[in-house]
C-alpha atoms as a PDB file:
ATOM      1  CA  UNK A   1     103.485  54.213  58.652  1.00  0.00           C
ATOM      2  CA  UNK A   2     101.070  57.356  59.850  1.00  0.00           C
ATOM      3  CA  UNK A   3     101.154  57.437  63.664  1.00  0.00           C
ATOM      4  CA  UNK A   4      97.816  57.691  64.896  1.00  0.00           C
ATOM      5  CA  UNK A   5      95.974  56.500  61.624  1.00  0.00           C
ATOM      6  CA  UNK A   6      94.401  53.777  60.358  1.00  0.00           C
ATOM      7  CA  UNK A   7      94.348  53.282  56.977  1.00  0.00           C
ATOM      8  CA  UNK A   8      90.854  52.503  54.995  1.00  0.00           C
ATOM      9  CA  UNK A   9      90.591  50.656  51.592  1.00  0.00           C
ATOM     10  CA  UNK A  10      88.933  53.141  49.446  1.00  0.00           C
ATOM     11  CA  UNK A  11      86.660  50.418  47.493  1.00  0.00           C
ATOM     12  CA  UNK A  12      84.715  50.838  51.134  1.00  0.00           C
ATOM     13  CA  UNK A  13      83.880  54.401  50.894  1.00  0.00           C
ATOM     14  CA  UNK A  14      81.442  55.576  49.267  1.00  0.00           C
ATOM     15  CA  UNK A  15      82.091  57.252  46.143  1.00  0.00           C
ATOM     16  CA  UNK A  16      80.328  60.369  47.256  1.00  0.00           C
ATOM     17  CA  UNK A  17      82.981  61.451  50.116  1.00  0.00           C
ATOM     18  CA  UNK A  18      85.670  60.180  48.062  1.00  0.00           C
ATOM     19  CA  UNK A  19      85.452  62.970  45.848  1.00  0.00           C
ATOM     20  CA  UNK A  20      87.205  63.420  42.229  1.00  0.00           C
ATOM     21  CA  UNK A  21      88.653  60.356  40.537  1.00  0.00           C
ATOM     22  CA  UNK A  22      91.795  61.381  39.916  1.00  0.00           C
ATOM     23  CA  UNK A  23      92.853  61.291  43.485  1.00  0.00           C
ATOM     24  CA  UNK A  24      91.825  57.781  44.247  1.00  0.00           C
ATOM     25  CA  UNK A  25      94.703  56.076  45.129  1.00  0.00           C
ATOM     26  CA  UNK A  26      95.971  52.778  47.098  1.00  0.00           C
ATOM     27  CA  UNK A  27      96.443  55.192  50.029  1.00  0.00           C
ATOM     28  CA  UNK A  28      94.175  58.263  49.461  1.00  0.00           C
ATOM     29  CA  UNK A  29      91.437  57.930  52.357  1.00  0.00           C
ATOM     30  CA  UNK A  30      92.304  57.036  55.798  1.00  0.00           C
ATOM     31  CA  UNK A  31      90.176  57.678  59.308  1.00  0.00           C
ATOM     32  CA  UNK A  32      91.470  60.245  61.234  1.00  0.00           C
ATOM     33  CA  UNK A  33      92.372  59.496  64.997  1.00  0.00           C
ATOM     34  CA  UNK A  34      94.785  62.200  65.699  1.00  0.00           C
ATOM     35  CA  UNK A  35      93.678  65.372  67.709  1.00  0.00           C
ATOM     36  CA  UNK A  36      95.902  67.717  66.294  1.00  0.00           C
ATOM     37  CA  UNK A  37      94.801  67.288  62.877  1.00  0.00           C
ATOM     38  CA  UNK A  38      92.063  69.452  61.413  1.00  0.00           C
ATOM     39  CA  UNK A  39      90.082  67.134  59.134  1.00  0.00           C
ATOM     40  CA  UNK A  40      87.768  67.699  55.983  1.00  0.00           C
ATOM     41  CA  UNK A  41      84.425  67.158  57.177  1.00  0.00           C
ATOM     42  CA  UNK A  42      83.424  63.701  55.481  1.00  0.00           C
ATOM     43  CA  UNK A  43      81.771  61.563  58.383  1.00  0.00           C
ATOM     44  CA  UNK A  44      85.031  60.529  60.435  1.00  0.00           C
ATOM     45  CA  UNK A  45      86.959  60.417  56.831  1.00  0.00           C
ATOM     46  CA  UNK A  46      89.885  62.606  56.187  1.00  0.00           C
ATOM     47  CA  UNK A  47      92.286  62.824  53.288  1.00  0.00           C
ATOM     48  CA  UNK A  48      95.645  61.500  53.754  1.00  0.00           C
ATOM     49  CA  UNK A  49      97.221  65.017  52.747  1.00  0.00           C
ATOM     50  CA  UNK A  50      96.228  67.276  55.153  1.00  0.00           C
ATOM     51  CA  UNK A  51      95.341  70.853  55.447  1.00  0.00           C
ATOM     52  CA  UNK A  52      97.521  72.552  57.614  1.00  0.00           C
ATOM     53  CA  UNK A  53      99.971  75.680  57.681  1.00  0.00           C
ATOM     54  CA  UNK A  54     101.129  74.842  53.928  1.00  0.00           C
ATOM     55  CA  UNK A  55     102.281  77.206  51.606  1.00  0.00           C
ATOM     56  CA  UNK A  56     103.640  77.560  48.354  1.00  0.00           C
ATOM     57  CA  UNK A  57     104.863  80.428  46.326  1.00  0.00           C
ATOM     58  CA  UNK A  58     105.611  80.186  42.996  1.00  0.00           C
ATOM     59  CA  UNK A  59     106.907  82.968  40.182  1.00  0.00           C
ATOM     60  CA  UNK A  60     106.041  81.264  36.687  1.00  0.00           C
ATOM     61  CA  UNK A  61     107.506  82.399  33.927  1.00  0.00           C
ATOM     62  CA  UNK A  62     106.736  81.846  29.988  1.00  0.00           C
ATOM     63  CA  UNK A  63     108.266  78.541  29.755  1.00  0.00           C
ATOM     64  CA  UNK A  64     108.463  76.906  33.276  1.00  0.00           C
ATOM     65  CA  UNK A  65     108.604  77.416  37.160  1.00  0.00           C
ATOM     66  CA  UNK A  66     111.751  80.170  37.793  1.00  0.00           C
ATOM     67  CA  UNK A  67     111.371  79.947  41.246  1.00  0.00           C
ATOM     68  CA  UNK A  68     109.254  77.858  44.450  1.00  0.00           C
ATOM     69  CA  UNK A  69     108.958  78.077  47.862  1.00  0.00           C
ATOM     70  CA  UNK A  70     107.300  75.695  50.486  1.00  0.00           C
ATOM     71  CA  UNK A  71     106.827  76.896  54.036  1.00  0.00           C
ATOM     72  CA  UNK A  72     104.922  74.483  56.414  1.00  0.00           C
ATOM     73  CA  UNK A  73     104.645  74.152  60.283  1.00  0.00           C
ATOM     74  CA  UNK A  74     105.188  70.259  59.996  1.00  0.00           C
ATOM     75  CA  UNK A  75     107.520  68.258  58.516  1.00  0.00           C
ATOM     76  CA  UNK A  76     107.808  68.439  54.812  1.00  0.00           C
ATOM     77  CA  UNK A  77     105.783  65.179  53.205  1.00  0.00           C
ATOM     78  CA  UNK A  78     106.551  65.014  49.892  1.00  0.00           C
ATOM     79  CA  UNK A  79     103.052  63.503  48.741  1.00  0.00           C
ATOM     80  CA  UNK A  80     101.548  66.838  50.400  1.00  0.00           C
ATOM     81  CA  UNK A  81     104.578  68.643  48.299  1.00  0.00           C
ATOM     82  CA  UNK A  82     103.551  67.060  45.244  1.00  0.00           C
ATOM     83  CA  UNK A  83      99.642  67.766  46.219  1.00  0.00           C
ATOM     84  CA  UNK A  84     100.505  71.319  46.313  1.00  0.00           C
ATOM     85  CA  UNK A  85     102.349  72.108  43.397  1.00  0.00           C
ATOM     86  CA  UNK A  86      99.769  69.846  41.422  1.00  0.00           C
ATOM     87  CA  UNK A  87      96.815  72.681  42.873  1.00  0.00           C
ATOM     88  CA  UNK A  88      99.257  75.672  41.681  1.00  0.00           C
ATOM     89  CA  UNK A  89      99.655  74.306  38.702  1.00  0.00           C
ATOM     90  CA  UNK A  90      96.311  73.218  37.601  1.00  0.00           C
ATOM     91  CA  UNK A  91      95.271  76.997  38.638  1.00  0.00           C
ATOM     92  CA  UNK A  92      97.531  78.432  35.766  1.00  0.00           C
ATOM     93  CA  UNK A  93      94.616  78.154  32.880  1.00  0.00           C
ATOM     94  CA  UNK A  94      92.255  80.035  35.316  1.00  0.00           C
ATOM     95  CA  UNK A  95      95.046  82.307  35.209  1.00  0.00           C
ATOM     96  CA  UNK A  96      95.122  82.569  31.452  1.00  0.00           C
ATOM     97  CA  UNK A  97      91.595  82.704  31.142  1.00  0.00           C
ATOM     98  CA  UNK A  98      91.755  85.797  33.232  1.00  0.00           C
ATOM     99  CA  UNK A  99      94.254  87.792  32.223  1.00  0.00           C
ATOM    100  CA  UNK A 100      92.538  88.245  28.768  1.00  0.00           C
ATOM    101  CA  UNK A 101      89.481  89.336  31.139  1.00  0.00           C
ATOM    102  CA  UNK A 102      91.279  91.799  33.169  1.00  0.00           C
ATOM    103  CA  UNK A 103      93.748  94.528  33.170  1.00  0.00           C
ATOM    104  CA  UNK A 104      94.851  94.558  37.004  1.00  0.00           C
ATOM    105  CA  UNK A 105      97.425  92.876  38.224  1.00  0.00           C
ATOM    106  CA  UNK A 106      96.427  91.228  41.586  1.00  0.00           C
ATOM    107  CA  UNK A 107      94.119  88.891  40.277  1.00  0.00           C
ATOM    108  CA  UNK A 108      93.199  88.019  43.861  1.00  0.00           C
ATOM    109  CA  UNK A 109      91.327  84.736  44.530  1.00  0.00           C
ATOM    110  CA  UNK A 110      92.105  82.457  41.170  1.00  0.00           C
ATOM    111  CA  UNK A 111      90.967  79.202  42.955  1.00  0.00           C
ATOM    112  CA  UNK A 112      89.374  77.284  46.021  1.00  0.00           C
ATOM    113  CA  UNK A 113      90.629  73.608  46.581  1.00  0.00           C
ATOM    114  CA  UNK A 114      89.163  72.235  50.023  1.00  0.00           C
ATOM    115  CA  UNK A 115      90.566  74.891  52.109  1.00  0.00           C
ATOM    116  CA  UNK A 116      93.323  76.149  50.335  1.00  0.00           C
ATOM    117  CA  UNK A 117      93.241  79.438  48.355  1.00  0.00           C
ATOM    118  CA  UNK A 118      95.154  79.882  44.980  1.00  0.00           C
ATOM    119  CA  UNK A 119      96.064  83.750  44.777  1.00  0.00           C
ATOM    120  CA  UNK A 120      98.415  85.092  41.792  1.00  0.00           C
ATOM    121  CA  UNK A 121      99.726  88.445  40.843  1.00  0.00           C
ATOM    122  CA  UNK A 122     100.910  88.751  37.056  1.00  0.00           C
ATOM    123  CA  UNK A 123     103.258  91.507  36.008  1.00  0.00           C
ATOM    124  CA  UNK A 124     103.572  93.750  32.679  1.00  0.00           C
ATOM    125  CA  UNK A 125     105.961  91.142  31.599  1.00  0.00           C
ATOM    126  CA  UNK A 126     103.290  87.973  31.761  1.00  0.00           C
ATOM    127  CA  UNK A 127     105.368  86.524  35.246  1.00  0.00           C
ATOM    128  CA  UNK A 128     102.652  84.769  37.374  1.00  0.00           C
ATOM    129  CA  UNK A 129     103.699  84.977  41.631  1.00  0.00           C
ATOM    130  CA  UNK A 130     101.076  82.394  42.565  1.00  0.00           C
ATOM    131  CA  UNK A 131     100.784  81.902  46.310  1.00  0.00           C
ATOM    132  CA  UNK A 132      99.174  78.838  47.694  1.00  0.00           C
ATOM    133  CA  UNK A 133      97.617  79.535  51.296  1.00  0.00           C
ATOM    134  CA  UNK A 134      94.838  79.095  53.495  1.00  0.00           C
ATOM    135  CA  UNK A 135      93.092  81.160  55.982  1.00  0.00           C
ATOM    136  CA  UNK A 136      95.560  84.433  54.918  1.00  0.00           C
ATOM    137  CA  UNK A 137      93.444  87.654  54.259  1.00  0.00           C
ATOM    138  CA  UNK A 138      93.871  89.588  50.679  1.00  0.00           C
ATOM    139  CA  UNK A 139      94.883  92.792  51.504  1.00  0.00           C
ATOM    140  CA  UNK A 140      98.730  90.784  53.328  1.00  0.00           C
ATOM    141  CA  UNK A 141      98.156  88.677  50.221  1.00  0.00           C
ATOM    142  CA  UNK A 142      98.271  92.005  48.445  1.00  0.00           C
ATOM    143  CA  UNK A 143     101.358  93.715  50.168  1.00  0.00           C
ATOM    144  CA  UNK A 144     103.599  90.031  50.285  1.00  0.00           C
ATOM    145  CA  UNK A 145     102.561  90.024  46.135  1.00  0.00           C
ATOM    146  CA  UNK A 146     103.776  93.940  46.490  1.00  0.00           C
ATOM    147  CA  UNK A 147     106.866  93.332  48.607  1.00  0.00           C
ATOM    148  CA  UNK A 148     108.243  90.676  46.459  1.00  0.00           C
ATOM    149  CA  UNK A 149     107.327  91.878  42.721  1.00  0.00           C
ATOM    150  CA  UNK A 150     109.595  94.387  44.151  1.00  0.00           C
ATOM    151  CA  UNK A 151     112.584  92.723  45.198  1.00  0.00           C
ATOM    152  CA  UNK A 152     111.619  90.367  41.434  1.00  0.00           C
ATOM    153  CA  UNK A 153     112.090  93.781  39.891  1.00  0.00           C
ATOM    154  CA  UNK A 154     115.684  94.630  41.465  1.00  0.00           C
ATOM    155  CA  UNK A 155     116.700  91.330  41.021  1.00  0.00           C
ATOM    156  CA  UNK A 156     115.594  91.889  37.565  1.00  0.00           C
ATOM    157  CA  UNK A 157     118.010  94.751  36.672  1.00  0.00           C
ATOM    158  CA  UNK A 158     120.863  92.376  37.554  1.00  0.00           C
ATOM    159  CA  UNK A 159     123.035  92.574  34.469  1.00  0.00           C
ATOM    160  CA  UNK A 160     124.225  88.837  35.128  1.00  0.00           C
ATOM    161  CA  UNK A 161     120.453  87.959  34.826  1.00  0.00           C
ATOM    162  CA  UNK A 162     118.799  86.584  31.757  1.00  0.00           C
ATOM    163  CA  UNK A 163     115.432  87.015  31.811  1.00  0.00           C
ATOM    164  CA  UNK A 164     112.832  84.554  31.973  1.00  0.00           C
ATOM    165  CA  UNK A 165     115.424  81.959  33.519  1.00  0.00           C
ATOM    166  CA  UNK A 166     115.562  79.805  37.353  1.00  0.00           C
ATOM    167  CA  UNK A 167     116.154  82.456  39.684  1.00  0.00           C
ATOM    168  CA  UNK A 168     119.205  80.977  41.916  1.00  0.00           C
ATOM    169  CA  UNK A 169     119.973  83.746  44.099  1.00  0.00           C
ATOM    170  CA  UNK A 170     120.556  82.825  47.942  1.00  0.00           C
ATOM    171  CA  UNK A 171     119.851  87.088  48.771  1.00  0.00           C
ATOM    172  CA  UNK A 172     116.921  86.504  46.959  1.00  0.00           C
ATOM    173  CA  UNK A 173     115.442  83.453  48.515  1.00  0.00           C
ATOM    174  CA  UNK A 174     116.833  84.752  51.781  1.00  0.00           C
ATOM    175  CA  UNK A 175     114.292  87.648  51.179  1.00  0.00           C
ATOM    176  CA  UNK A 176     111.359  86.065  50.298  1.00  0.00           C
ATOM    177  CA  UNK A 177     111.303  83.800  53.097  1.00  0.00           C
ATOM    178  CA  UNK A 178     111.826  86.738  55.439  1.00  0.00           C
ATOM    179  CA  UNK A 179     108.725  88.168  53.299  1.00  0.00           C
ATOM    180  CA  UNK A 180     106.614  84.956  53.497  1.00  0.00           C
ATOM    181  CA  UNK A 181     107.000  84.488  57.493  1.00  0.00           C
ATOM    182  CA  UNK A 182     105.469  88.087  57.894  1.00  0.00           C
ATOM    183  CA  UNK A 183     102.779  86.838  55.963  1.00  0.00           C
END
């Protein structure tokens, strides 16, 4: 099922390296005998999602997601998928919390989860860009924010556009992907 890992029933870990509850499951844990993999350091235990050249890029609007983007290096896993949205969106109430706190609009570093930094930018209009990365250094952060609040706002003055809505635009996907490999 994993090439190159073995699979450990989690009842045989100790609850310590484990970590939270909530992501305990019939597959969570399993020992890590791949080289190429960079593992959490837990004694010889790695998580089964695991922390590579993931990113996700969200714009959040009022109501729900209005647009997402996923680059990796690997292939796409759709657990690690799911992992990753789940991280963005548990960030949005730190979010919240700190827009009532704050009157910029990079609000830099919203969260840490293992090695994964949670970055948003929120515009005039209350739009989150949330960017899920790791290792990436807060002033590119800054200008890829920047780069595409600007192409948001041009695709913004679209008169076909209602606002607040999925953004479905190929030119503008096209664009932020361009945008996101620079980063």
């Amino acid at each position: 099922q994993f090439p190159g890992r073995l699979p450990i029933a989690a009842d045989r870990i100790p609850p310590a390296l484990l970590g939270p509850p909530a992501l305990l499951g019939h597959e969570c844990c399993v020992l890590n005998i791949e080289y190429n993999c960079r593992p959490l350091q837990l004694g010889g235990v790695a998580r089964r999602f695991q922390l590579g050249l993931h990113m996700l890029f969200m714009i959040v609007g009022s109501k729900e997601p209005l647009y997402s983007l996923e680059l990796s290096a690997q292939a796409a896993d759709e657990s690690q998928s799911h992992l990753n949205q789940f991280i963005v969106h548990s960030a949005l109430d730190l979010v919240d919390r700190m827009a009532y706190t704050t009157n910029a609009t990079n609000l830099r570093t919203v969260d840490r989860v293992y090695e994964q930094t949670v970055s948003c930018f929120l515009t005039p209009g209350n739009i989150k860009f949330m960017l899920l990365h790791e290792g990436r250094t807060e002033d590119s952060v800054r200008s890829f924010f920047l780069e595409t609040h600007e192409l948001y706002v041009k695709f913004l003055l679209n008169p076909f556009y209602e606002y607040n809505t999925p953004l479905v635009s190929s030119a503008f996907d096209k664009r932020v992907r361009l945008l996101a490999r620079r980063l």
